[in-house]
C-alpha atoms as a PDB file:
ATOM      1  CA  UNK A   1      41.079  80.447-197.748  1.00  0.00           C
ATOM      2  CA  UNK A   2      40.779  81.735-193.899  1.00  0.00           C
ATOM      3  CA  UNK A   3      44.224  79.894-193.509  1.00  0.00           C
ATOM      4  CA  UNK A   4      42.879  76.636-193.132  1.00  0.00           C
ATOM      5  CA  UNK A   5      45.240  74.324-194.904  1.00  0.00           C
ATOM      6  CA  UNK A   6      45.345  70.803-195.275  1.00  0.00           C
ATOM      7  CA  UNK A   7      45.827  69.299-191.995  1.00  0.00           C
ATOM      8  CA  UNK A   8      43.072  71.934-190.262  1.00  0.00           C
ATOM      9  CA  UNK A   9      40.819  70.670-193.367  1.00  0.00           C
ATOM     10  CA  UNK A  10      41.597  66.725-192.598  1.00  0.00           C
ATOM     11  CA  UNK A  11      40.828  67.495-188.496  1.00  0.00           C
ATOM     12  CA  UNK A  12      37.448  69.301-189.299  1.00  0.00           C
ATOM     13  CA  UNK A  13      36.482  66.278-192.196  1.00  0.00           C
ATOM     14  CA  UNK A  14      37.361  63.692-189.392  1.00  0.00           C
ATOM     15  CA  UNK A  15      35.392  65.386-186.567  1.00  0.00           C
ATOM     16  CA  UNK A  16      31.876  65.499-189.330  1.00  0.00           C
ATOM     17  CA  UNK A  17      32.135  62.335-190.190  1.00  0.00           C
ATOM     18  CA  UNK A  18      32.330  61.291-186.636  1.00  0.00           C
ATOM     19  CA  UNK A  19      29.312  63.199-186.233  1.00  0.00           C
ATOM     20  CA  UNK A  20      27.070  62.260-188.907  1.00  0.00           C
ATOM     21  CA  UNK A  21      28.711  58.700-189.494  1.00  0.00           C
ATOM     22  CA  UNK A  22      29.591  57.609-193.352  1.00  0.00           C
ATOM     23  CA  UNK A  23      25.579  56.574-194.617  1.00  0.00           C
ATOM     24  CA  UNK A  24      24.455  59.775-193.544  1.00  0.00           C
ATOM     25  CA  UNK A  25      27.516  61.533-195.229  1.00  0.00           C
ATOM     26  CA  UNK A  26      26.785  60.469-198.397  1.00  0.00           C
ATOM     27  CA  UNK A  27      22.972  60.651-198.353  1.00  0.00           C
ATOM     28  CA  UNK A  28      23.773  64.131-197.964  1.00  0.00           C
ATOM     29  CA  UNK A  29      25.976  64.852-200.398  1.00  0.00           C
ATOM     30  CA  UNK A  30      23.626  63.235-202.853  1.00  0.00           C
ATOM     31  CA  UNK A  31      21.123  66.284-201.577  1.00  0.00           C
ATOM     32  CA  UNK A  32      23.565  68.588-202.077  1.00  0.00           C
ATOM     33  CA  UNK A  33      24.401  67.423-205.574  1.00  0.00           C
ATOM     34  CA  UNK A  34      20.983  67.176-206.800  1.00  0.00           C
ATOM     35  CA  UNK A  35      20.453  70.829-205.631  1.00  0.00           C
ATOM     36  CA  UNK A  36      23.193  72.108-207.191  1.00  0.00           C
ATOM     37  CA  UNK A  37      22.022  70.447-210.811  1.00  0.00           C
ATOM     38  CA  UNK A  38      18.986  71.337-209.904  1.00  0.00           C
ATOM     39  CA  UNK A  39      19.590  74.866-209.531  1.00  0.00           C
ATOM     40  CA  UNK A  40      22.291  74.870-212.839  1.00  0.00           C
ATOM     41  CA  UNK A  41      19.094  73.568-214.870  1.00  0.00           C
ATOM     42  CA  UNK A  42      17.114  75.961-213.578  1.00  0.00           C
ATOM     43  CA  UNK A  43      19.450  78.788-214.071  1.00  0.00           C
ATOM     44  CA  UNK A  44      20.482  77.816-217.992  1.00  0.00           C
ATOM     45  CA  UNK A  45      17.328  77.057-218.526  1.00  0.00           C
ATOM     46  CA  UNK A  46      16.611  73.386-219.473  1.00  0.00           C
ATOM     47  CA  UNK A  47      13.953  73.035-216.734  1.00  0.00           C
ATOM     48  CA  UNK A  48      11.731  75.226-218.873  1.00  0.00           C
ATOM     49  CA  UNK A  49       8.325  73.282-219.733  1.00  0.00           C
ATOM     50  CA  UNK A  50       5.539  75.288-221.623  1.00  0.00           C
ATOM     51  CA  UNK A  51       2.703  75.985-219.173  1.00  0.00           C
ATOM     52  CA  UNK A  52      -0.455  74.363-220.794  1.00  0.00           C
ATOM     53  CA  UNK A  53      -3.600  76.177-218.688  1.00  0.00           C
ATOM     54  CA  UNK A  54      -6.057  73.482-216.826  1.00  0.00           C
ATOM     55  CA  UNK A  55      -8.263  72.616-219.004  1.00  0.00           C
ATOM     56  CA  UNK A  56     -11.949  74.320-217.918  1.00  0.00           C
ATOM     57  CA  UNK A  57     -15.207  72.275-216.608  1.00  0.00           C
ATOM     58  CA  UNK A  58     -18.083  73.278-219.324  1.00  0.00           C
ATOM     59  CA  UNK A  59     -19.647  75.987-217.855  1.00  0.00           C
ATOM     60  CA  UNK A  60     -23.412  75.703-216.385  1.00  0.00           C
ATOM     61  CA  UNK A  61     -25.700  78.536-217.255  1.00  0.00           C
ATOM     62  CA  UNK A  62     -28.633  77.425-215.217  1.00  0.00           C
ATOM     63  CA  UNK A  63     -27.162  78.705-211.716  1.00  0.00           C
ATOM     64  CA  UNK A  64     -26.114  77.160-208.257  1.00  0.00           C
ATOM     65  CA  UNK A  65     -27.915  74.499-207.410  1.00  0.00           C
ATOM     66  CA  UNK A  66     -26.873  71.880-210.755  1.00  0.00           C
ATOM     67  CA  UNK A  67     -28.111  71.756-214.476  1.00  0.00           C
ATOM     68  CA  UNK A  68     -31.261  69.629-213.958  1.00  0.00           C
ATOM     69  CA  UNK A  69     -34.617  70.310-212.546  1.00  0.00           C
ATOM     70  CA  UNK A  70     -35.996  68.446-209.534  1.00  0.00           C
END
């Protein structure tokens, strides 16, 4: 794993979270989580809702300008 082992791992965890501070941190990894089961749903395919087209206006025969005579 490019030779990092555990003490490299703890130096680089210490120096982010002295960067982004702890309530940043875990806002996100909360992001990242809900992208990742976000894209698992997506890819098994649970996210799958049937596509109902918009329903249409009535149509109006008598041209632009409305239905009713002036």
């Amino acid at each position: 794993m490019l030779g990092l082992r555990m003490p490299e791992l703890l130096v680089i965890g210490l120096i982010v979270l002295l960067l982004f501070g702890p309530g940043k941190l875990a806002g996100l990894g909360q992001g990242l989580g809900e992208g990742i089961r976000g894209f698992k749903k997506a890819l098994s395919g649970e996210d799958e809702k049937p596509v109902n087209p918009p329903a249409s206006a009535p149509s109006d025969k008598s041209g632009p300008g409305g239905g009713t005579p002036a």
